[in-house]
C-alpha atoms as a PDB file:
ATOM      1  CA  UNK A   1     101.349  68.195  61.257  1.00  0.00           C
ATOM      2  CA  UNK A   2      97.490  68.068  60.758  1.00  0.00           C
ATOM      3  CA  UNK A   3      95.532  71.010  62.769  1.00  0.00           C
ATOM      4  CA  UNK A   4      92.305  69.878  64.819  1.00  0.00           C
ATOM      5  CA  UNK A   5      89.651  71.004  63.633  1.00  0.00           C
ATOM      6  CA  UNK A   6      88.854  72.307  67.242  1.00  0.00           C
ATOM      7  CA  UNK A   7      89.836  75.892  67.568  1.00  0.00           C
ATOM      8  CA  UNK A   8      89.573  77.662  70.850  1.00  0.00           C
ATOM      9  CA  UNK A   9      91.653  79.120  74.125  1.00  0.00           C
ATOM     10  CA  UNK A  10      93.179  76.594  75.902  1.00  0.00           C
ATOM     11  CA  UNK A  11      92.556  78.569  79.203  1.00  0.00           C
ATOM     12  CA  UNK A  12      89.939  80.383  80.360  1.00  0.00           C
ATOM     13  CA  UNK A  13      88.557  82.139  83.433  1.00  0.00           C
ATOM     14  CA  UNK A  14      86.330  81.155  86.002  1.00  0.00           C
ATOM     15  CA  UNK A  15      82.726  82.914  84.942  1.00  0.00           C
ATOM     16  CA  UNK A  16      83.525  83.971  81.472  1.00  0.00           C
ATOM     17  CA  UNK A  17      82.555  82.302  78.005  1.00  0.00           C
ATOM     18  CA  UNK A  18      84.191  79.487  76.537  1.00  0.00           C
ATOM     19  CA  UNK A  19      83.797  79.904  72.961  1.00  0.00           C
ATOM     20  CA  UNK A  20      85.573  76.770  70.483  1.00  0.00           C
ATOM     21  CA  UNK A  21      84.914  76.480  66.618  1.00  0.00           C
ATOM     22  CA  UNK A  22      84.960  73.438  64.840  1.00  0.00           C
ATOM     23  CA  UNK A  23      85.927  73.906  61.170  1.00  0.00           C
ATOM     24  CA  UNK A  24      85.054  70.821  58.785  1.00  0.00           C
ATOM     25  CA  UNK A  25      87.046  69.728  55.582  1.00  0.00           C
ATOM     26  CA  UNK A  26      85.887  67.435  53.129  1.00  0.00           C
ATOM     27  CA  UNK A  27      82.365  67.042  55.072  1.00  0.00           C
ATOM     28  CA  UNK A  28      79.600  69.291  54.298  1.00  0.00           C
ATOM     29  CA  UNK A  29      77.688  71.036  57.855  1.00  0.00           C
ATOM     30  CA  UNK A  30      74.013  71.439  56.334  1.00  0.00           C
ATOM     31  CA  UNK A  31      73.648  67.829  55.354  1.00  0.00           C
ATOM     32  CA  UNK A  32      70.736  65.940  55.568  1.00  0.00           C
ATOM     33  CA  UNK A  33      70.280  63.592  58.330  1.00  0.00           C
ATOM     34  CA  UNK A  34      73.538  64.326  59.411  1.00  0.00           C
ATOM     35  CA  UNK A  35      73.749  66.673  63.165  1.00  0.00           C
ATOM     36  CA  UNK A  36      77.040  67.912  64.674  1.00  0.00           C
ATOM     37  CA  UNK A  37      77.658  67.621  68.158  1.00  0.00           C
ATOM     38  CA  UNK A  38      80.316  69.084  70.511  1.00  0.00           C
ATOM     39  CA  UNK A  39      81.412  65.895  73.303  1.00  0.00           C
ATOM     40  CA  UNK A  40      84.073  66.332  75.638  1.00  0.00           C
ATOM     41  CA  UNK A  41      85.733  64.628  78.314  1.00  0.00           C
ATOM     42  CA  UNK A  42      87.263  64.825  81.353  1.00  0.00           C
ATOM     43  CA  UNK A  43      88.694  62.080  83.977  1.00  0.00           C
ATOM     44  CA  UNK A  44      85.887  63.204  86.673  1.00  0.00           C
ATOM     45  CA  UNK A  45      82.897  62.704  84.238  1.00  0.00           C
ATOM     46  CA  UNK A  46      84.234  61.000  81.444  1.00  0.00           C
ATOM     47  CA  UNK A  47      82.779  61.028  78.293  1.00  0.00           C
ATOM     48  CA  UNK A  48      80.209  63.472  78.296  1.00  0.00           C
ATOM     49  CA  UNK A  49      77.530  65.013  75.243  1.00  0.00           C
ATOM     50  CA  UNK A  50      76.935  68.561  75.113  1.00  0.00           C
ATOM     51  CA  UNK A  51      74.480  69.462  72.325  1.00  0.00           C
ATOM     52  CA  UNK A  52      74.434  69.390  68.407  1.00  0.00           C
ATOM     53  CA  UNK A  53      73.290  71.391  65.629  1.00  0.00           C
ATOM     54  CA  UNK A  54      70.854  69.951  62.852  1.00  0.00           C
ATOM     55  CA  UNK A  55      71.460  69.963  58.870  1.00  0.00           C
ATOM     56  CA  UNK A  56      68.743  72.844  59.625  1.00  0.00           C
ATOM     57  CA  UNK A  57      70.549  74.603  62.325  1.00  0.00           C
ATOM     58  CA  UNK A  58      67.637  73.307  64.812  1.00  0.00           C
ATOM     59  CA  UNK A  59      69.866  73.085  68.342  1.00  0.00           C
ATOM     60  CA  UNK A  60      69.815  70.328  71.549  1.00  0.00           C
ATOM     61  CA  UNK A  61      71.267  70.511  74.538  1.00  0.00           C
ATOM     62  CA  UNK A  62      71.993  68.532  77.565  1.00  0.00           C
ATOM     63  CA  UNK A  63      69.535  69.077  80.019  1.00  0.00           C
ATOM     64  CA  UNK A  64      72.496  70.255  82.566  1.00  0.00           C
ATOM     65  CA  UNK A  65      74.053  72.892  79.912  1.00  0.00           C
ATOM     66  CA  UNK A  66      71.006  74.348  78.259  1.00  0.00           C
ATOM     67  CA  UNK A  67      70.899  77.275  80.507  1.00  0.00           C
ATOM     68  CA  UNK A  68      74.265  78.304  79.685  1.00  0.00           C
ATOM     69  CA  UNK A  69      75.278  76.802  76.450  1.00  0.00           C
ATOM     70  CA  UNK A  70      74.204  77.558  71.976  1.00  0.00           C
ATOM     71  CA  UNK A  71      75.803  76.237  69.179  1.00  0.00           C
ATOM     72  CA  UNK A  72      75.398  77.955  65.786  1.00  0.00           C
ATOM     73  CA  UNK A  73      76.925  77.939  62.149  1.00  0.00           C
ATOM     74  CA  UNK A  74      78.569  79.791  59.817  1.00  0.00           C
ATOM     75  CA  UNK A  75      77.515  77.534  56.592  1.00  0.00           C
ATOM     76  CA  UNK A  76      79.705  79.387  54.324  1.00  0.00           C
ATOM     77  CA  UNK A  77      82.907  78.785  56.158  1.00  0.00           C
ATOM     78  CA  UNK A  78      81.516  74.938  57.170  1.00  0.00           C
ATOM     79  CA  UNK A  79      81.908  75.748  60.697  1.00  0.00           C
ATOM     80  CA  UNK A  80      79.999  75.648  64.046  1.00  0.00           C
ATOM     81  CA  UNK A  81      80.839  77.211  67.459  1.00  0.00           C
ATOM     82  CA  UNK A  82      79.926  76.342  70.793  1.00  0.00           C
ATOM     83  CA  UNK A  83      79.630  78.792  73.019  1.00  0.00           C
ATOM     84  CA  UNK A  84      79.702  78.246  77.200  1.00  0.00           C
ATOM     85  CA  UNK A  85      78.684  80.872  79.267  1.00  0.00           C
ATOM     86  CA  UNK A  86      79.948  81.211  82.854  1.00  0.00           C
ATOM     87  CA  UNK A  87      82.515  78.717  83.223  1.00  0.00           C
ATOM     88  CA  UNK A  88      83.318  76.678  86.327  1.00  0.00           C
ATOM     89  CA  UNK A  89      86.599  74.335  86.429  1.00  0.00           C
ATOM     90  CA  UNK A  90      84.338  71.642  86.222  1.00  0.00           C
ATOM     91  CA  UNK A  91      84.200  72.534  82.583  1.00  0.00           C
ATOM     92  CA  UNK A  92      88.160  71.473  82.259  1.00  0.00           C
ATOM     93  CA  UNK A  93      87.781  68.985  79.651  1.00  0.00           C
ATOM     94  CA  UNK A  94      89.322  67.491  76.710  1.00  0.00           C
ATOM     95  CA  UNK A  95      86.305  69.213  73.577  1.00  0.00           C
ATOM     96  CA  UNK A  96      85.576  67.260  70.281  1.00  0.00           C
ATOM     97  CA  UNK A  97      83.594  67.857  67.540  1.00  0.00           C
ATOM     98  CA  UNK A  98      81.975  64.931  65.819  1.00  0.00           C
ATOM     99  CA  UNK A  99      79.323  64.188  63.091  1.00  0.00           C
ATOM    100  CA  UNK A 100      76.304  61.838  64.450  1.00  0.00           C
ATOM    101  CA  UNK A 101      74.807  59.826  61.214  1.00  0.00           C
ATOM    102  CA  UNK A 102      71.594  58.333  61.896  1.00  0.00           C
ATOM    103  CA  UNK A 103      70.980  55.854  64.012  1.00  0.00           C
ATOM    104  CA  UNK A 104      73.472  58.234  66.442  1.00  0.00           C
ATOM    105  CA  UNK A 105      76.299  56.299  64.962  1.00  0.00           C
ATOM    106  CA  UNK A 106      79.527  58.900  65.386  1.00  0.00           C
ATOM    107  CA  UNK A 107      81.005  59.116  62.034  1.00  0.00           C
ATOM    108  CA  UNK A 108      83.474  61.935  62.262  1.00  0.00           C
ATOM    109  CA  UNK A 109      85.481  62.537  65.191  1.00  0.00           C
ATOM    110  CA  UNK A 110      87.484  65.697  65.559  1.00  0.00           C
ATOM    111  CA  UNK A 111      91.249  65.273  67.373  1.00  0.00           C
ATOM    112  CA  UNK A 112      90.156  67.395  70.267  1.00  0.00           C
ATOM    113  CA  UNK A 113      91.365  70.270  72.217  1.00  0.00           C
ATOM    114  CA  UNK A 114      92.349  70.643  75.733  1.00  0.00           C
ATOM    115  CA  UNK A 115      90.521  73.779  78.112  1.00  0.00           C
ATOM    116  CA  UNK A 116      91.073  74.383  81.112  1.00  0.00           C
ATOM    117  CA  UNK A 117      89.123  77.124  83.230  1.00  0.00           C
ATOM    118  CA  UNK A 118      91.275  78.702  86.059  1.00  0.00           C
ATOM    119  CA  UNK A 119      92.184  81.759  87.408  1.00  0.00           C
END
């Protein structure tokens, strides 16, 4: 049985922070050229990006998350964390953490892991 690389609570509260960590094997975070974004999706909005990280640990996020949302690193365990602030069920998604080579070509997909935000 193979672990995702996703780590996180699979439920969470209404209004609290959603925190998931994405830890890499065999790929190297700070490389050049290379960012690492955190997708998810969900049957209402489908397939939906969130924000990555740079090889510099520059951030982006989607214009609807930015108020609530930051990604950072932890280069010497080759991990990154997404954090979401003030969760709403619309949140309830299926997370992934994936590599983006340029050209925004995906090259790394992570298996995924299922939140849910209820009470």
């Amino acid at each position: 049985h193979v672990q995702p690389p996703e780590s996180g609570p699979g439920l969470v509260k209404p209004s609290l922070t959603l925190s998931l960590t994405c830890t890499v094997s065999g790929l190297s975070i700070p490389t050049i050229n290379y960012y690492w974004d955190w997708i998810r999706q969900s049957p209402a909005k489908g397939l939906e990006s969130l924000g990555y990280i740079t090889n510099s640990g520059n951030t982006y996020f989607s214009p609807s998350l930015k108020r609530h949302a930051s990604i950072f690193r932890d280069t010497s365990k080759n991990q990154f964390t997404l954090q979401l602030s003030s969760v709403t069920p619309e949140d309830t998604a299926v997370y992934f953490c994936a590599r983006r080579a340029p050209k925004d070509e995906f090259d790394y997909w992570g298996q995924g892991t299922q939140v849910t935000v209820s009470s």
